[in-house]
Protein backbone atom coordinates (compact mmCIF):
# COMPACT_ATOMS: atom_id res chain seq x y z
CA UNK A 1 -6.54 -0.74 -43.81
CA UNK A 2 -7.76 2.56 -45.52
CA UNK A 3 -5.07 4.93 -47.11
CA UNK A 4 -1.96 6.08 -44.45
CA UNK A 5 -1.27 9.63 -44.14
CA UNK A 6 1.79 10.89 -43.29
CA UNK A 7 1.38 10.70 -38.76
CA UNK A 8 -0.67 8.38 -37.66
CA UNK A 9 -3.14 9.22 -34.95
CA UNK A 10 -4.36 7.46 -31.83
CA UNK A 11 -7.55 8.37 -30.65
CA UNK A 12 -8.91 6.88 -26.98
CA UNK A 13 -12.88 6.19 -26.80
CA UNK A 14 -14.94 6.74 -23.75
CA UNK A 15 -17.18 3.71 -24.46
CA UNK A 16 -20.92 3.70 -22.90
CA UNK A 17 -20.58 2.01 -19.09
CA UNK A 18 -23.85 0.08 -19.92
CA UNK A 19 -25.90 2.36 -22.18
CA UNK A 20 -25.37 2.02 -26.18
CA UNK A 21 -27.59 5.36 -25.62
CA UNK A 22 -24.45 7.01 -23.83
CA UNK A 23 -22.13 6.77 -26.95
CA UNK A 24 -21.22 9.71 -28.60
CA UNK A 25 -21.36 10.47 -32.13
CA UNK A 26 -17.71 10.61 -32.49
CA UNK A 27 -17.23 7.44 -30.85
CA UNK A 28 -19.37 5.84 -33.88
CA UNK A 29 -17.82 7.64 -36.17
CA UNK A 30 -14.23 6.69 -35.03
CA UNK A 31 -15.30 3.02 -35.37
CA UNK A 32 -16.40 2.97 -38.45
CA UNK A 33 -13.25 4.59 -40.24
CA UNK A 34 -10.18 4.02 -37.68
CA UNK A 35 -7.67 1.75 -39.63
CA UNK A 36 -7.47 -0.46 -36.52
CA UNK A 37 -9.31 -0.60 -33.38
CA UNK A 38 -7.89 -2.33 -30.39
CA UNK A 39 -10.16 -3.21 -27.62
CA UNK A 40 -10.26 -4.35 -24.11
CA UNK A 41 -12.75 -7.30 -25.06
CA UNK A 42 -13.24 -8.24 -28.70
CA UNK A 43 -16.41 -9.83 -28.18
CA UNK A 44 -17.77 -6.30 -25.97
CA UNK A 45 -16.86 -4.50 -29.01
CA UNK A 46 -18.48 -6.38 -31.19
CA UNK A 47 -21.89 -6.60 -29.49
CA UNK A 48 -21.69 -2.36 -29.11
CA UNK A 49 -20.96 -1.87 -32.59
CA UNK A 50 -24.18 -4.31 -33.30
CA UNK A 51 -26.20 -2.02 -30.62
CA UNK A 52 -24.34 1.02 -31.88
CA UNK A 53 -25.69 0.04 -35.68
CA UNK A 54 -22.29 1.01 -36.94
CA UNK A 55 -19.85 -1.44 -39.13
CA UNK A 56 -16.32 -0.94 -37.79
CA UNK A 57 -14.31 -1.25 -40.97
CA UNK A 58 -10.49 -1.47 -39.75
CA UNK A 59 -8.76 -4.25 -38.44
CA UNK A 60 -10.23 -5.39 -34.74
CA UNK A 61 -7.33 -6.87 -32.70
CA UNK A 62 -7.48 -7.41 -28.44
CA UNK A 63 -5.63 -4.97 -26.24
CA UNK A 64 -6.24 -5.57 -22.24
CA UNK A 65 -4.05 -6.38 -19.00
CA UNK A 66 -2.36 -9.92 -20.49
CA UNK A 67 -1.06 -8.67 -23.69
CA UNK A 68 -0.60 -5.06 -23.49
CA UNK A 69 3.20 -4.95 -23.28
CA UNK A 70 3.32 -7.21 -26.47
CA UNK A 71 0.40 -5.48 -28.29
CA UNK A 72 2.34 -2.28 -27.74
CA UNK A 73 4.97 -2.09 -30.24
CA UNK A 74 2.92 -3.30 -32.57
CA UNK A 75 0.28 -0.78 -32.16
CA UNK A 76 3.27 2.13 -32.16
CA UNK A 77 4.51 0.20 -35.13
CA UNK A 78 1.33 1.17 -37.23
CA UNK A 79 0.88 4.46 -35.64
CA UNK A 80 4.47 5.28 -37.11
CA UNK A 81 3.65 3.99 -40.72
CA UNK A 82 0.71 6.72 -40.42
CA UNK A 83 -2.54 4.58 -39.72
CA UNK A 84 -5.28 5.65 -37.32
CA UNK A 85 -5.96 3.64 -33.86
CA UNK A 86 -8.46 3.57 -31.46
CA UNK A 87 -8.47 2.08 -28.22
CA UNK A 88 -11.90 1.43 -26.41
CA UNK A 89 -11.92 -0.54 -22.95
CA UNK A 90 -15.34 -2.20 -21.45
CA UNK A 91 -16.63 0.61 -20.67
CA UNK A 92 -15.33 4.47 -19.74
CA UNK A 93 -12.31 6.19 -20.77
CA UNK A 94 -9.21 3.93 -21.52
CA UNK A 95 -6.51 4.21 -19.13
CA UNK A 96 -8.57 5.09 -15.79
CA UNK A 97 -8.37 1.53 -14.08
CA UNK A 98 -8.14 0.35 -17.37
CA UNK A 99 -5.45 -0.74 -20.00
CA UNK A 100 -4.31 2.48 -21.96
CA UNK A 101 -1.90 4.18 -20.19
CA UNK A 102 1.00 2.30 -21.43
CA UNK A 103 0.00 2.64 -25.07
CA UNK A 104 -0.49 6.58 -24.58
CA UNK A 105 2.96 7.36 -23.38
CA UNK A 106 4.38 4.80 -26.02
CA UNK A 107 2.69 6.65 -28.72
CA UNK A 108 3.83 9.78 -27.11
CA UNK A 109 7.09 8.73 -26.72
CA UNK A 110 7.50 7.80 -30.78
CA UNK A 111 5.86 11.24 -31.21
CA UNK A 112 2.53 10.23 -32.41
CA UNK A 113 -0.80 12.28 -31.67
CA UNK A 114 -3.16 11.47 -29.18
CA UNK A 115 -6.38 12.76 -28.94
CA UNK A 116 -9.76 11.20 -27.33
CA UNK A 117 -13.70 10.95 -28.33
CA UNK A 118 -14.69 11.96 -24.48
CA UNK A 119 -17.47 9.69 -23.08
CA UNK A 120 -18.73 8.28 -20.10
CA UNK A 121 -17.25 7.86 -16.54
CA UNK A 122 -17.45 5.61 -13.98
CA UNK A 123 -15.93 7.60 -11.65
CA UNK A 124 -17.52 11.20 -12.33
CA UNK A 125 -21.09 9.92 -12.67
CA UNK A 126 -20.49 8.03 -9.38
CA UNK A 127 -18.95 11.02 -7.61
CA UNK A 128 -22.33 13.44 -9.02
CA UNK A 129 -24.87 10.61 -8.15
CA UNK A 130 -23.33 10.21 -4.33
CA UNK A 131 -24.82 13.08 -2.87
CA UNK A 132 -21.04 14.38 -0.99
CA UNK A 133 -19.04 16.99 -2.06
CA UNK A 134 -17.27 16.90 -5.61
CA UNK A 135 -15.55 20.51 -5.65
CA UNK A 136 -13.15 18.17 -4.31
CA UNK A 137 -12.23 14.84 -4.65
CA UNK A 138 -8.91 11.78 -5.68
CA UNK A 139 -9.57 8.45 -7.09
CA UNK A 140 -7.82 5.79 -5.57
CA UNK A 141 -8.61 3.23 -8.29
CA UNK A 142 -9.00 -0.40 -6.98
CA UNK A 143 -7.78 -1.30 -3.65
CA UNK A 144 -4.92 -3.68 -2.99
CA UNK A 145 -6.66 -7.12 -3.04
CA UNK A 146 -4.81 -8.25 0.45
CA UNK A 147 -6.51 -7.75 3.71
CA UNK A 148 -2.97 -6.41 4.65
CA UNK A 149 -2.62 -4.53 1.50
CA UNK A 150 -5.99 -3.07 1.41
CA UNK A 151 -6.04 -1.83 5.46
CA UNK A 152 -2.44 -0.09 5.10
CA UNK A 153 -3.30 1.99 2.39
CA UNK A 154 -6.84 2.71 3.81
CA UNK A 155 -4.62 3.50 7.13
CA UNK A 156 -2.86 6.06 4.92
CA UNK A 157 -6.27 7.59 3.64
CA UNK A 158 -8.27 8.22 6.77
CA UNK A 159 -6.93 11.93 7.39
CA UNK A 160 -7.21 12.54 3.21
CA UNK A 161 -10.09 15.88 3.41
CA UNK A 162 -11.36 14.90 -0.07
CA UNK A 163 -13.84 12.85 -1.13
CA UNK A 164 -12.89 9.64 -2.25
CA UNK A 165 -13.44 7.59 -5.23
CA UNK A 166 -12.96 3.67 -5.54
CA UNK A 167 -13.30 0.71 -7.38
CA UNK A 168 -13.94 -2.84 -5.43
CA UNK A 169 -14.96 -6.35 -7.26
CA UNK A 170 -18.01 -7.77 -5.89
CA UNK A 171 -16.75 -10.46 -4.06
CA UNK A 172 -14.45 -8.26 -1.72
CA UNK A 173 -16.78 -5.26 -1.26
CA UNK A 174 -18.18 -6.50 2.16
CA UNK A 175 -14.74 -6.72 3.51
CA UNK A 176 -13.39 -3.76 2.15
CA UNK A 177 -16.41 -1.67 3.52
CA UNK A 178 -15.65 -3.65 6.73
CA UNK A 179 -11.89 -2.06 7.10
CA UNK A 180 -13.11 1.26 5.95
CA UNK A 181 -15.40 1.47 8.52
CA UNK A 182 -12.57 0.17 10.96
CA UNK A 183 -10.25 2.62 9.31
CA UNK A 184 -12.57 5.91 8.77
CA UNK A 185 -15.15 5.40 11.26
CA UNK A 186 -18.46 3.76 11.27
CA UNK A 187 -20.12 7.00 10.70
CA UNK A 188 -18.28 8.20 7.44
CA UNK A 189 -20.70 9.27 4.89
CA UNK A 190 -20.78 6.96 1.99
CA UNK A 191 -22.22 6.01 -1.20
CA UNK A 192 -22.08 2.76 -3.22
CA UNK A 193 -23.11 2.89 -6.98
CA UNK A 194 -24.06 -0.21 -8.59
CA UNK A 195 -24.55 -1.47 -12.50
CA UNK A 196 -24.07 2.84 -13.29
CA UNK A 197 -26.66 3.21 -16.53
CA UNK A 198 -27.71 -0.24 -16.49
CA UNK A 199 -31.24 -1.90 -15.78
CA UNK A 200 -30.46 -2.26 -12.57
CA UNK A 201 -28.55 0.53 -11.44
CA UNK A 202 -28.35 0.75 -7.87
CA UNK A 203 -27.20 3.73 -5.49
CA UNK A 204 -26.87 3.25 -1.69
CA UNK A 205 -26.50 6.28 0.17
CA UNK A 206 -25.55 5.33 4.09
CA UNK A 207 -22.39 5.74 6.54
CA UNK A 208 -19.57 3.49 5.95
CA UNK A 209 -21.03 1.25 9.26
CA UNK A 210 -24.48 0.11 8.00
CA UNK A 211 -23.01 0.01 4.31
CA UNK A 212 -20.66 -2.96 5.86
CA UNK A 213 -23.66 -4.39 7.52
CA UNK A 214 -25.96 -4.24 4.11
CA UNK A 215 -22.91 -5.43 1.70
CA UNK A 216 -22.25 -8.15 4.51
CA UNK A 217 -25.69 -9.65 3.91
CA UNK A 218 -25.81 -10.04 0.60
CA UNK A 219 -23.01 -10.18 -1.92
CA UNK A 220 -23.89 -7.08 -4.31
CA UNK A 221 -23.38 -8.23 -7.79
CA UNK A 222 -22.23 -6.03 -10.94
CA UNK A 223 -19.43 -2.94 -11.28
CA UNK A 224 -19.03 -1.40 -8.60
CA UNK A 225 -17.80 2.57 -7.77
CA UNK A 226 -17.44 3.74 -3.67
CA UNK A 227 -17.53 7.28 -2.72
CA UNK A 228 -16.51 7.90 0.34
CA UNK A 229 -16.71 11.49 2.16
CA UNK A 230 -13.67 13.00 3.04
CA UNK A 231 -12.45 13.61 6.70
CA UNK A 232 -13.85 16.17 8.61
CA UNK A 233 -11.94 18.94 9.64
CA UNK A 234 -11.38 18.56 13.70
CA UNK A 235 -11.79 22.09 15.55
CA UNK A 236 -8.94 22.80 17.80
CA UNK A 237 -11.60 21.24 20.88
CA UNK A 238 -14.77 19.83 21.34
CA UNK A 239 -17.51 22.30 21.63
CA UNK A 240 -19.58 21.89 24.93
CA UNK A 241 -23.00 19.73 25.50
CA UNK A 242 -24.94 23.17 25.14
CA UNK A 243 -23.28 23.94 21.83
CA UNK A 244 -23.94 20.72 20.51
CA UNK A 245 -27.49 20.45 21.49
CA UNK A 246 -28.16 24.48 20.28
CA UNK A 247 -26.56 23.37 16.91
CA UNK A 248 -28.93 20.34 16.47
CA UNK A 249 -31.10 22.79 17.07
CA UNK A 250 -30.59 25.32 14.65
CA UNK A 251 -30.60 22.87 11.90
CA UNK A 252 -33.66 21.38 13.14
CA UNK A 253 -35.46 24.49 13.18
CA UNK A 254 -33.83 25.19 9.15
CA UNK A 255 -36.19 22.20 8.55
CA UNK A 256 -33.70 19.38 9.32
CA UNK A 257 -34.67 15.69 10.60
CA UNK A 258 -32.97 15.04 13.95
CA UNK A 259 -31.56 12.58 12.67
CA UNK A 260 -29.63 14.11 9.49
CA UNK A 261 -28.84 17.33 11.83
CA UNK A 262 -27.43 15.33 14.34
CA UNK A 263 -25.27 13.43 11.85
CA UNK A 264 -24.19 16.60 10.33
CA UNK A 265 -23.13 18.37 13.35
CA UNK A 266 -20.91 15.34 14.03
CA UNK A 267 -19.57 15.62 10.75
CA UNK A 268 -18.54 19.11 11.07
CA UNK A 269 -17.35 18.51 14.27
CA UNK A 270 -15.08 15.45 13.70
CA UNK A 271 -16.95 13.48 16.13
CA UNK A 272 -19.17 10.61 15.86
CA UNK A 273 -22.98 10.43 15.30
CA UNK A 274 -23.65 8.47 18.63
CA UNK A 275 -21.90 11.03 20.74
CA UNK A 276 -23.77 13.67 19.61
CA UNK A 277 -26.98 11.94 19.29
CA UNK A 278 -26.43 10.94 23.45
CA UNK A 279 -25.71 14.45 24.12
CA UNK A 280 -29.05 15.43 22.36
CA UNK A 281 -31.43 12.91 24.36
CA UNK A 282 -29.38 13.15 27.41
């Protein structure tokens, strides 16, 4: 390890999500001269240094979900003697959904800097890329991974006015979509983003109903971030047929398809799509 100063430092990395493009310049330069870099995969590190064309000259150790609360003290334990650490997950900022946290308020905790090279975000570049609103918005993080689990808090989140940001692993996507769409409504706005910066990045833009139906047919592979619109403010009753057909209308005539200004007046409404679209072609 290079010479200690007096503090140590730790210093979180917001690694590319797929892109070795997406790395910042601090990020490489923190890799190359950090005394010790602990990472959520060795072997991920290793390949984006390669990519990255930098040399990381510390000491490379593993730091993820199995042996954080070990690795801990022993990271705080060089921190204290004055060395520099960084943490770097798979991909995106270190303690969002992935290991960190602990190792932040332990360092904190012994009085030790922390600081971060800011990079790329799952959960940002998901929220931009949906198309809802993002004045707004929580992230919710994965969902519990029981069916009971999963629909109580969902249960809890179907009045939340914010957008909402998730994280689901492939193989349970179609059934989470499934009890959001039992749980929000089939005609919730939605937006799944797949493989974000990769080759096949994939962004499907469709109400929480048909995204059930899509996800249902085909397991969709790689990382995957959910952004979900928020629920619509209910007026204090529903407007008549005649104001729901003039607003169609309106936004029809402001260059709107049927279709999207039907779906929008439902939205602003609280109601749901097929209502509005009867009262329209009644």
């Amino acid at each position: 390890m290079g010479e200690m100063s007096e503090i140590g430092r730790l210093v979180l990395l917001g690694a590319p999500l797929g892109n070795p493009a997406d790395a910042s310049t601090r990020l490489r330069d923190v890799l190359a001269t950090a005394d010790v870099v602990a990472a959520e995969d060795t072997r991920r590190l290793t390949r984006l240094a390669r990519d990255l064309g930098v040399t990381v000259g510390g000491r490379i150790v593993s730091y993820f979900e199995g042996n954080e609360e070990r690795r801990t003290p022993e990271l705080v334990d060089v921190l204290r003697e004055g060395y520099l650490v960084a943490l770097v997950t798979d991909g995106g900022m270190p303690s969002v959904s992935d290991p960190g946290y602990r190792l932040v308020t332990a360092a904190l905790d012994a009085g030790v800097p922390v600081t971060a090279a800011p990079g790329p975000s799952a959960v940002t570049t998901a929220l931009a890329l949906s198309g809802l609103p993002s004045d707004r918005f929580c992230f919710e993080g994965f969902l519990p991974r029981s069916p009971g689990g999963r629909r109580a808090r969902l249960k809890a989140l179907a009045a939340e006015p914010r957008t909402l940001v998730l994280f689901e692993a492939p193989h349970r996507i179609a059934a989470a979509l499934t009890d959001l769409a039992a749980a929000f409504g089939v005609d919730r706005p939605a937006a799944l983003c797949r493989e974000l910066t990769k080759t096949y990045e994939e962004v499907v833009r469709r109400p929480l109903g048909e995204l059930a139906d899509w996800a249902a047919q085909g397991e969709p592979r790689g990382e995957i971030t959910l952004v979900v619109a928020g629920a619509p403010e209910t007026p204090a009753e529903r407007p008549d047929d005649d104001t729901l057909r003039a607003r169609v209308a309106d936004r029809e005539a402001a260059g709107m398809s049927r279709r999207d200004a039907i779906s929008d007046v439902a939205t602003g409404y609280g109601l749901r799509r097929r209502d509005v679209y009867t009262v329209v072609h009644r």
